[in-house]
Protein backbone atom coordinates (compact mmCIF):
# COMPACT_ATOMS: atom_id res chain seq x y z
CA UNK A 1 24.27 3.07 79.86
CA UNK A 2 22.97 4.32 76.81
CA UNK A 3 23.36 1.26 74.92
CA UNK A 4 20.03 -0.70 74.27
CA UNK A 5 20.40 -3.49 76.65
CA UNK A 6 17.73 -6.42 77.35
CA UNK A 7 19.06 -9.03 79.64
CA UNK A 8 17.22 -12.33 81.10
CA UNK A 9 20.16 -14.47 83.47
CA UNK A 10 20.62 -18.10 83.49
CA UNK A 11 21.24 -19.55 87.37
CA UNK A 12 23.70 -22.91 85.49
CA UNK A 13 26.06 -23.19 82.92
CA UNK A 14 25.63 -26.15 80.68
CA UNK A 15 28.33 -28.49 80.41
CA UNK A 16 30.44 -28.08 77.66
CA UNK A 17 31.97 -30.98 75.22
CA UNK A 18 35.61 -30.89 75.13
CA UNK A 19 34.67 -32.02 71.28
CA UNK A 20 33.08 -28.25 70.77
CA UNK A 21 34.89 -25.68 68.74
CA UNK A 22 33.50 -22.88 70.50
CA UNK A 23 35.72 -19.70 69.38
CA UNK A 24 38.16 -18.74 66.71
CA UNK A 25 40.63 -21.44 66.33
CA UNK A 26 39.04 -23.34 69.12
CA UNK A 27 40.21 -23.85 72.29
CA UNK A 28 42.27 -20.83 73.83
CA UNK A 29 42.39 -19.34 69.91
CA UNK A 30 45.13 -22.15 69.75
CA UNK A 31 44.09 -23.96 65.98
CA UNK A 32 44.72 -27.24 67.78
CA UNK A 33 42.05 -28.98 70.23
CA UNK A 34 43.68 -32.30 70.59
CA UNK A 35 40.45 -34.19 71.39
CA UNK A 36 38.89 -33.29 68.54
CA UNK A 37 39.90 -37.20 66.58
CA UNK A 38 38.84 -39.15 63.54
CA UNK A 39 40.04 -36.40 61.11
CA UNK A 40 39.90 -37.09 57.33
CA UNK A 41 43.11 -37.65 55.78
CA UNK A 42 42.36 -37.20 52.56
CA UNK A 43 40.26 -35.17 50.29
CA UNK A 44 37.89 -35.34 47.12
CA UNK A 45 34.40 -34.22 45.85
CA UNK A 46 33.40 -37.22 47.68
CA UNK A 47 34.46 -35.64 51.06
CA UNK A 48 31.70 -33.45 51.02
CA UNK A 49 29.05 -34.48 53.87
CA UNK A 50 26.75 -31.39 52.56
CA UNK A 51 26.51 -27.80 51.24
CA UNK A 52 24.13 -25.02 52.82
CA UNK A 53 23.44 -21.75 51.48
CA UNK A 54 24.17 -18.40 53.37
CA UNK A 55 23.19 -15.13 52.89
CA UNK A 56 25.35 -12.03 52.54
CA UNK A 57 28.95 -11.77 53.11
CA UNK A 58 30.58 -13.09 56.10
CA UNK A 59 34.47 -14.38 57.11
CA UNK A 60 33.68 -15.54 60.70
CA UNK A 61 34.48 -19.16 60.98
CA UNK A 62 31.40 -21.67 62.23
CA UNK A 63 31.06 -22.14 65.93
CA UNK A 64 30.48 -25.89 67.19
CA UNK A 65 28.07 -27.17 70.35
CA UNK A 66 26.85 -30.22 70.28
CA UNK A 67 24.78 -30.84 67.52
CA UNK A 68 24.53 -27.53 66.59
CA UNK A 69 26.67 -25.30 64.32
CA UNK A 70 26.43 -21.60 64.49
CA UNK A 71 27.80 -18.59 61.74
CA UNK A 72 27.26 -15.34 61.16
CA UNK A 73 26.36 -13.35 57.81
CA UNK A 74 25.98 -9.45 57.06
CA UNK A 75 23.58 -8.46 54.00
CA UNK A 76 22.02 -5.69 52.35
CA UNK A 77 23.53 -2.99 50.33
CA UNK A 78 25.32 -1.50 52.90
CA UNK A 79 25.62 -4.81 55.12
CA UNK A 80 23.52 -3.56 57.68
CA UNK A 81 21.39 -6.98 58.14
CA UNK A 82 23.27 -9.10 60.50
CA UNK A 83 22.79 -12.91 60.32
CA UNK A 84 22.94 -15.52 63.00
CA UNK A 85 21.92 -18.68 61.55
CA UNK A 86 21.95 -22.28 63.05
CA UNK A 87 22.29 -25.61 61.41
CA UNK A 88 22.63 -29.13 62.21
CA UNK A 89 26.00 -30.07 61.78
CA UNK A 90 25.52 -33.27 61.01
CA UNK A 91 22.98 -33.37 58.10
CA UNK A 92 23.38 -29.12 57.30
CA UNK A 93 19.85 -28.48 57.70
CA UNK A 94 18.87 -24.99 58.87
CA UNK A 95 17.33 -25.08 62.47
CA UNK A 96 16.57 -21.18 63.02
CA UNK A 97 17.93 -17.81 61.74
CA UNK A 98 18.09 -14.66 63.61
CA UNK A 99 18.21 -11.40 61.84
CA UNK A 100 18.86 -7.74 63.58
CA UNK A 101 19.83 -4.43 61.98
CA UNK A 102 23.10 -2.70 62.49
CA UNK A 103 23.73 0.40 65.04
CA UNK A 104 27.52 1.47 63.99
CA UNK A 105 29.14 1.93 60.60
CA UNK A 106 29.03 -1.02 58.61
CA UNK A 107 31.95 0.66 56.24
CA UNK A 108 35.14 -2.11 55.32
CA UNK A 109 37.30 -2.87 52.63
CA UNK A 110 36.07 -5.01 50.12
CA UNK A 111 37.81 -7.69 50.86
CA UNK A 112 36.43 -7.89 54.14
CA UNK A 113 33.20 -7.36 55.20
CA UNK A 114 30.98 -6.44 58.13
CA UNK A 115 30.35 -10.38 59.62
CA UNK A 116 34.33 -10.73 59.69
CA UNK A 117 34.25 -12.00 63.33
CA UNK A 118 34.03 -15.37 64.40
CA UNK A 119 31.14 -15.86 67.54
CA UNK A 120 31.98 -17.43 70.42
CA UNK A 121 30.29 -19.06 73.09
CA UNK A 122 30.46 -20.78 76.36
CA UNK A 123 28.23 -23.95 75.85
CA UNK A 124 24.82 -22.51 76.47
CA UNK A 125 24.85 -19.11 74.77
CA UNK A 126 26.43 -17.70 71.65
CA UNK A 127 27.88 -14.27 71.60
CA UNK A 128 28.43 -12.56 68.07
CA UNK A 129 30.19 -9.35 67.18
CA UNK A 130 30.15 -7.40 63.92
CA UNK A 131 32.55 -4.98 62.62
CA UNK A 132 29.59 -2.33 63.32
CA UNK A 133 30.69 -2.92 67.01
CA UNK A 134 27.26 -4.55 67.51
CA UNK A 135 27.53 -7.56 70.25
CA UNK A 136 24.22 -9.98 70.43
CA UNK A 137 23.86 -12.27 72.68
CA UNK A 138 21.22 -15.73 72.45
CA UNK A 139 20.91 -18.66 73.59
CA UNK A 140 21.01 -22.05 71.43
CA UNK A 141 17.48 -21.75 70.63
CA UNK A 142 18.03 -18.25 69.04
CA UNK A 143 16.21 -16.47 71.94
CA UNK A 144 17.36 -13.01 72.56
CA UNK A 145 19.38 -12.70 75.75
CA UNK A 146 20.81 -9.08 75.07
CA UNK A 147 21.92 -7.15 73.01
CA UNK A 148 24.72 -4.01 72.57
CA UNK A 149 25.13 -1.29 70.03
CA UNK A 150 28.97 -0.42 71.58
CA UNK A 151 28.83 2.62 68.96
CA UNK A 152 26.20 3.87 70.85
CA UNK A 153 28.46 3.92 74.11
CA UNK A 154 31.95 5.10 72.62
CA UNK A 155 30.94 6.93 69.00
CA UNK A 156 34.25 7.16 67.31
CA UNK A 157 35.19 3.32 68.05
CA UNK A 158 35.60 2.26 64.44
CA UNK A 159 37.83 2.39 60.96
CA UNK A 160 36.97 2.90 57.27
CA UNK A 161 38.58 -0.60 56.78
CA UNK A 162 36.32 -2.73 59.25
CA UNK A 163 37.21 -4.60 62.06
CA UNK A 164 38.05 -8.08 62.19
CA UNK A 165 39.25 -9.25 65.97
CA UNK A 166 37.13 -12.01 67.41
CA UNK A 167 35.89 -12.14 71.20
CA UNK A 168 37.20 -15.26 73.00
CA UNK A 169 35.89 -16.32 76.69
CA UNK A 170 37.47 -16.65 79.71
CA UNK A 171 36.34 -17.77 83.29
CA UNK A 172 33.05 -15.60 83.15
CA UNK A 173 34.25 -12.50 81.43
CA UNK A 174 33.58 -12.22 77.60
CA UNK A 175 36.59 -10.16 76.13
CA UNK A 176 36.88 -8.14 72.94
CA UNK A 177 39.36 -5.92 71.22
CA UNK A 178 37.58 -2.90 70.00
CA UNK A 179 41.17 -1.55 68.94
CA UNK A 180 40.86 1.14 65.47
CA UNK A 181 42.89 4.37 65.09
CA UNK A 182 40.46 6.69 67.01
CA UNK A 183 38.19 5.82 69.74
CA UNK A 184 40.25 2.29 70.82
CA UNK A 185 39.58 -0.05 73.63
CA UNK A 186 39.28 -3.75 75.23
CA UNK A 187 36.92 -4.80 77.39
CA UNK A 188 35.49 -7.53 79.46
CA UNK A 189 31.23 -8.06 79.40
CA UNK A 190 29.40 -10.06 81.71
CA UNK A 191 28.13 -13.34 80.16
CA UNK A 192 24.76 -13.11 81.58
CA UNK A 193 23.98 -9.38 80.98
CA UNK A 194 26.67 -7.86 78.55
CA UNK A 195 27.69 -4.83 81.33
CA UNK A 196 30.84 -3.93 80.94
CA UNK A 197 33.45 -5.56 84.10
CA UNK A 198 35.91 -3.59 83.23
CA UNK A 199 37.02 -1.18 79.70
CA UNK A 200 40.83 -0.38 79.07
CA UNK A 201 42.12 1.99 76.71
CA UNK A 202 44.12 0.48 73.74
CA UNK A 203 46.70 2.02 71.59
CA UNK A 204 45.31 4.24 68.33
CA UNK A 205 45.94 1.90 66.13
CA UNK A 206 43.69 -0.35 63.54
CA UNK A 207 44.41 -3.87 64.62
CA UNK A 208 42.71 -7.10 63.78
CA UNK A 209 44.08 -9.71 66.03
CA UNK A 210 42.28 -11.36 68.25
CA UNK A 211 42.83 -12.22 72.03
CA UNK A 212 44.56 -15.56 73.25
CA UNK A 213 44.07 -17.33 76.27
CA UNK A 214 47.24 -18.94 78.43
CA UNK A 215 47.58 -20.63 81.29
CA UNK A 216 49.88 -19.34 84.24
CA UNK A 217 50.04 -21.55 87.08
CA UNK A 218 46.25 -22.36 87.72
CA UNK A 219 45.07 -19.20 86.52
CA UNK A 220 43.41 -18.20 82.82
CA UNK A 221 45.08 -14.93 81.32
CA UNK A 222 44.27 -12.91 78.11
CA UNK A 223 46.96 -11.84 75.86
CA UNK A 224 45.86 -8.49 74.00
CA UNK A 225 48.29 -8.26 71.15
CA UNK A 226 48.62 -4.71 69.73
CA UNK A 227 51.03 -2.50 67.56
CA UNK A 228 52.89 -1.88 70.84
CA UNK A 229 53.36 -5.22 71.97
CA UNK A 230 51.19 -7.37 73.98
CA UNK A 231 49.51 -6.95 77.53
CA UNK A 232 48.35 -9.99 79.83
CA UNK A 233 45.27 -9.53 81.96
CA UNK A 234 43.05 -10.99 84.63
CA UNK A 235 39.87 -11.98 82.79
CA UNK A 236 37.46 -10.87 85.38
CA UNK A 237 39.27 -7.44 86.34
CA UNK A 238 41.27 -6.46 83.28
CA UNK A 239 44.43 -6.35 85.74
CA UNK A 240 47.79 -6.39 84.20
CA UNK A 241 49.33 -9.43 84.51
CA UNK A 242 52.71 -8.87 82.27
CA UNK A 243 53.04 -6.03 79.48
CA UNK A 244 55.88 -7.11 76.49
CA UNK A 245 56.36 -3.95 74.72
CA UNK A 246 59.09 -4.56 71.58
CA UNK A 247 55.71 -4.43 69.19
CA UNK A 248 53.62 -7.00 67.51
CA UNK A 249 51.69 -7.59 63.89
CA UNK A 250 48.14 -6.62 63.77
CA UNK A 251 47.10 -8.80 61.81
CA UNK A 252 48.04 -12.60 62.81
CA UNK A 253 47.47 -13.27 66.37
CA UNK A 254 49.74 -14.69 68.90
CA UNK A 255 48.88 -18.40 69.97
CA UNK A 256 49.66 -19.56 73.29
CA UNK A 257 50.61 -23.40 74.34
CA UNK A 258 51.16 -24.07 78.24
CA UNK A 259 52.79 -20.77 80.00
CA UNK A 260 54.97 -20.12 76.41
CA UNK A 261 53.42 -17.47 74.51
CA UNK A 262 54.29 -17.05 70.75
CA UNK A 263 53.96 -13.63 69.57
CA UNK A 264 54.18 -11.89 66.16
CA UNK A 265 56.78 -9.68 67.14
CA UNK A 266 60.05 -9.09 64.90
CA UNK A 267 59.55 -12.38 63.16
CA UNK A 268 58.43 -14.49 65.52
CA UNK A 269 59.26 -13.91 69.42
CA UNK A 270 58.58 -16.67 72.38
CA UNK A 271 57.84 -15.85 75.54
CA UNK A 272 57.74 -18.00 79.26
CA UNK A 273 54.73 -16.24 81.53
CA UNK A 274 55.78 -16.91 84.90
CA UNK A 275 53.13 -17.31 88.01
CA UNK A 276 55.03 -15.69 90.21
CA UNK A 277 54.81 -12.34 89.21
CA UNK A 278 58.12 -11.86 87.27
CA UNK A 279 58.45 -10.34 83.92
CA UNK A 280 57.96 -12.52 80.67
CA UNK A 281 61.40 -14.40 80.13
CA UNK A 282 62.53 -13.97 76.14
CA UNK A 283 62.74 -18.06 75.51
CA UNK A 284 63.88 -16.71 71.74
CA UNK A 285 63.50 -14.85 68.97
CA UNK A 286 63.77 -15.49 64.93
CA UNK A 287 63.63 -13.11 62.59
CA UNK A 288 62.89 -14.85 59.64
CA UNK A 289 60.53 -16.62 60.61
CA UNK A 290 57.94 -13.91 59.78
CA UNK A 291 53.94 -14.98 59.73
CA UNK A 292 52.12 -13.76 57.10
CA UNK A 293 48.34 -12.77 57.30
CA UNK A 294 47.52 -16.86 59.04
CA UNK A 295 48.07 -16.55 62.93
CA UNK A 296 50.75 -19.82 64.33
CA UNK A 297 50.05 -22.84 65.24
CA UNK A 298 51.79 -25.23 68.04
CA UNK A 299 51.48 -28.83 68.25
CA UNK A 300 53.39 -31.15 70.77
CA UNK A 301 57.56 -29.90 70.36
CA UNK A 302 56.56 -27.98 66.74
CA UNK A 303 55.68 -24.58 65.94
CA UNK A 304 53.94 -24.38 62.48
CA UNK A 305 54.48 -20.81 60.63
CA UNK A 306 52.81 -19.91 57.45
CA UNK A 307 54.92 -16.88 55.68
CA UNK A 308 52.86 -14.32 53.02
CA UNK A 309 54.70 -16.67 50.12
CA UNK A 310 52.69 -19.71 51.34
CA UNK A 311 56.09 -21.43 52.74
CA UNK A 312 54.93 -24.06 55.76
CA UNK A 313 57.74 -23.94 57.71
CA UNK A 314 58.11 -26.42 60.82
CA UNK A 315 60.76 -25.43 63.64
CA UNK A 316 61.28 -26.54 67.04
CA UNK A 317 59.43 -24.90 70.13
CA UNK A 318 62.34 -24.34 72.50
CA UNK A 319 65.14 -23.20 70.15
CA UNK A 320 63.57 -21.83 67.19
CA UNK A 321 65.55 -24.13 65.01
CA UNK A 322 63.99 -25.15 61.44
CA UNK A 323 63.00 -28.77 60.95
CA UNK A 324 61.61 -28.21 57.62
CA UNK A 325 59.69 -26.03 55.16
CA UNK A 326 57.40 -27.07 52.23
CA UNK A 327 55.22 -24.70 50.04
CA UNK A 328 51.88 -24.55 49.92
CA UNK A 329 48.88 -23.01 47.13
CA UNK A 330 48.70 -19.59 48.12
CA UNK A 331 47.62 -17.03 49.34
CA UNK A 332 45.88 -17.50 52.35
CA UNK A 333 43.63 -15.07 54.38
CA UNK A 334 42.66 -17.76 56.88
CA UNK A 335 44.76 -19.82 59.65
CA UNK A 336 46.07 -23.17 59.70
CA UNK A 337 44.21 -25.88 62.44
CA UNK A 338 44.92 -29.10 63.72
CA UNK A 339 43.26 -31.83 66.25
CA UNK A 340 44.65 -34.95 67.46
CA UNK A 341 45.59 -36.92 64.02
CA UNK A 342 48.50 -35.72 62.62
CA UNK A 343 46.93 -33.66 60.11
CA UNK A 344 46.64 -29.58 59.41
CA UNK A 345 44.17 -28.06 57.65
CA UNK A 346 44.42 -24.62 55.27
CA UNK A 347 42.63 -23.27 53.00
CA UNK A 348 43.34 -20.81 50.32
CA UNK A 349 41.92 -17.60 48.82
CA UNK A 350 40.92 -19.77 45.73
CA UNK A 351 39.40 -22.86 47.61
CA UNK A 352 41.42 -25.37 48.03
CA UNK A 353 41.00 -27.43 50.96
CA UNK A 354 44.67 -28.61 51.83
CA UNK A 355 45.60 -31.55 54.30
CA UNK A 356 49.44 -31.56 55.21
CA UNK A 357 50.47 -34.70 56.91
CA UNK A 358 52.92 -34.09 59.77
CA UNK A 359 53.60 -37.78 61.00
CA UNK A 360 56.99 -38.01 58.78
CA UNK A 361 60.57 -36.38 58.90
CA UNK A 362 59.01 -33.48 56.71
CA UNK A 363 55.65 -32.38 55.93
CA UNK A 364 53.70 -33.71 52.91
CA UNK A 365 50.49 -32.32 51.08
CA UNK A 366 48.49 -35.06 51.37
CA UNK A 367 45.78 -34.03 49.31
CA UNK A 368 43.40 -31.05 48.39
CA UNK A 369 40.09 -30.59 47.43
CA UNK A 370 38.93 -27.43 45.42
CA UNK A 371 35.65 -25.85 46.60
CA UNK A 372 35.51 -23.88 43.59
CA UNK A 373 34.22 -20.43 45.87
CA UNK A 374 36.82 -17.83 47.66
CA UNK A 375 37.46 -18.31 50.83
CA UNK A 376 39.18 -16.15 53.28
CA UNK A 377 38.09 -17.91 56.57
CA UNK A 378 39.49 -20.02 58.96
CA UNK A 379 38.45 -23.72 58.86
CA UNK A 380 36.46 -25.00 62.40
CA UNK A 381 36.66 -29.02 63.09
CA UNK A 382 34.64 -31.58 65.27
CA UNK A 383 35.17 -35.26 65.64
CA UNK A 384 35.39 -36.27 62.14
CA UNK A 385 34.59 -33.50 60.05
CA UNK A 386 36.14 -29.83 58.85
CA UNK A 387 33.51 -27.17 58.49
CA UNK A 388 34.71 -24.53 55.79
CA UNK A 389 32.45 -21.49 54.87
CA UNK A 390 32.91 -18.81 51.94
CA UNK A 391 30.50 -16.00 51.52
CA UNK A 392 27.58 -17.93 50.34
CA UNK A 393 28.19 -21.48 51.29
CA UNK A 394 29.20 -23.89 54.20
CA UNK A 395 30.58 -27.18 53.65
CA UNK A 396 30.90 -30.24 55.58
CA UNK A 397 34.03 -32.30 55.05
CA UNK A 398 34.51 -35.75 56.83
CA UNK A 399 35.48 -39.47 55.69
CA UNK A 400 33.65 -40.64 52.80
């Protein structure tokens, strides 16, 4: 490999709380962790647990183990100063910051930025990418475990708008969308060493979305959403599992709830991922019910949708049917996410914390709390608290 590649291996995996928010949109990339309890359910200045400062520019959305709460941050001119910084979560002090300079093309459109995805990690190490195609591993202390310049490996793997898709884990297989209109690909790195398992060729296309993770019989599977459609593979192999090829946004991500999948795809399309083998069975498909730039969200029997005219709308899982729709302060550049108190959480570009309450016939906005900083991220929870970031600040939000 050309890549600069340092490497030390761990024999045991720590244990891992089923309280952590380790990924974008927690657990599977679904918004919704239902153990995660004790949720505020309302809002105001008084909410606010603390306030840290953060260098740079950054959109990735914190990453939760334990006690510890992990984001990263791009600086410099040209953002080629890449941030991983760890805090406390519960008091927001700083425990350690790790700095490292970028080896691709830290180009992206101003409203993004080079720190755009969210880490993820698999209890003992956290794994960050950058829209320079740089992938760092450490461990919770901040030691360096390895480290990849992927630009150094595949040259042309990038676009003059940035990339944005965030690496999820599955099994033991780290997997990331590398997916731009030149040099595109997705691949699966070894946990302990970052070498590649296995590299597949992606459409040409710039795409932002981010892999999902589904369950199919007792089996983990990764849906890589693209301009064509979406492909389901083995983890550890990068097999094909299922390929659904009637197109899909690149931009919100498909979220996946049991063996259902619900894609992106000519409004919104559901799909039943059999074990057996079979092709994906079309459960429905709704037009109208379009996502906009925030990726869907399932709880229980509802599917929550979020259009670009920041309409909520609620419908029901199997038929596609509408229960109801309320509007919302718009727009919104991040996702909507949930845990087990009937409660979702959105923010807006201008700040505003929002708390819908879903426990009645219709959804109400239950309150909302202006942070008074833009924020296009995506909010990350732990028992009692929501942890919001903008580029220079992250906020704890819990029960007064």
């Amino acid at each position: 490999m050309k890549s600069f590649l340092l490497c030390l291996s761990f024999l045991t995996l720590a244990s891992i709380s089923q309280a952590d928010w380790l990924s974008f949109r927690g657990p599977q990339g679904s918004g919704y962790a239902e153990e995660i309890k004790s949720l505020p359910k309302s809002l105001s200045n008084e909410s606010i647990s603390w306030k840290a400062a953060l260098p740079g520019r950054g959109l990735s959305s914190p990453v939760i183990v334990g006690d510890k709460l992990f984001v990263t941050a791009a600086s410099g001119p040209d953002q080629k100063q890449l941030h991983i910084l760890c805090f406390n979560r519960n008091s927001g002090e700083p425990i350690w910051e790790r700095r490292f300079w970028a080896t691709g093309r830290t180009m992206a459109h101003k409203k993004t930025n080079v720190a755009a995805p969210t880490p993820a990690s698999d209890g003992e190490r956290v794994y960050a990418l950058y829209s320079s195609n740089d992938l760092i591993c450490v461990d919770l202390e901040g030691n360096l475990i390895w480290l990849r310049g992927l630009t150094l490996d595949y040259p042309n793997a990038s676009n003059s708008l940035g990339m944005a898709s965030s690496p999820i884990i599955a099994g033991d297989t780290l997997v990331a969308q590398i997916e731009n209109d030149s040099e595109s690909f997705a691949a699966g790195f070894d946990l302990l060493t970052g070498e590649n398992k296995w590299k597949l060729d992606r459409p040409k296309a710039a795409n932002w979305t981010s892999p999902t993770v589904l369950k199919v019989g007792d089996d983990e599977v990764v849906a890589l959403q693209s301009s064509k459609g979406v492909l389901g593979v083995v983890p550890a192999t990068g097999s094909p599992i299922f390929n659904f090829e009637k197109g899909a946004s690149t931009v919100p991500s498909s979220v996946a709830s049991g063996d259902r999948l619900y894609i992106p795809s000519n409004g919104l399309t559901v799909l039943t991922i059999a074990d057996d083998g079979s092709e994906p069975s079309e459960i429905w498909n709704e037009s109208t019910q379009r996502p906009g730039t925030a990726s869907p969200l399932v709880i229980d029997d509802t599917l929550y949708l979020l259009n670009n005219a920041g309409v909520l709308t609620a419908s029901n899982i199997d038929t596609g049917e509408r229960r109801w729709r309320i509007r919302l302060k718009g727009p919104f550049s991040g996702s909507p996410v949930a845990g087990r108190d009937p409660f979702l959480y959105i923010v807006n570009e201008a700040g505003i914390v929002q708390v819908v309450d879903l426990s009645g016939e219709e959804g109400i906005v239950a309150s909302e709390l202006e942070l008074g900083e833009t924020i296009l991220s995506t909010p990350s929870l732990s028992d009692g608290a929501i942890y919001v970031r903008s580029d220079s600040s992250l906020w704890k939000l819990s029960k007064r």
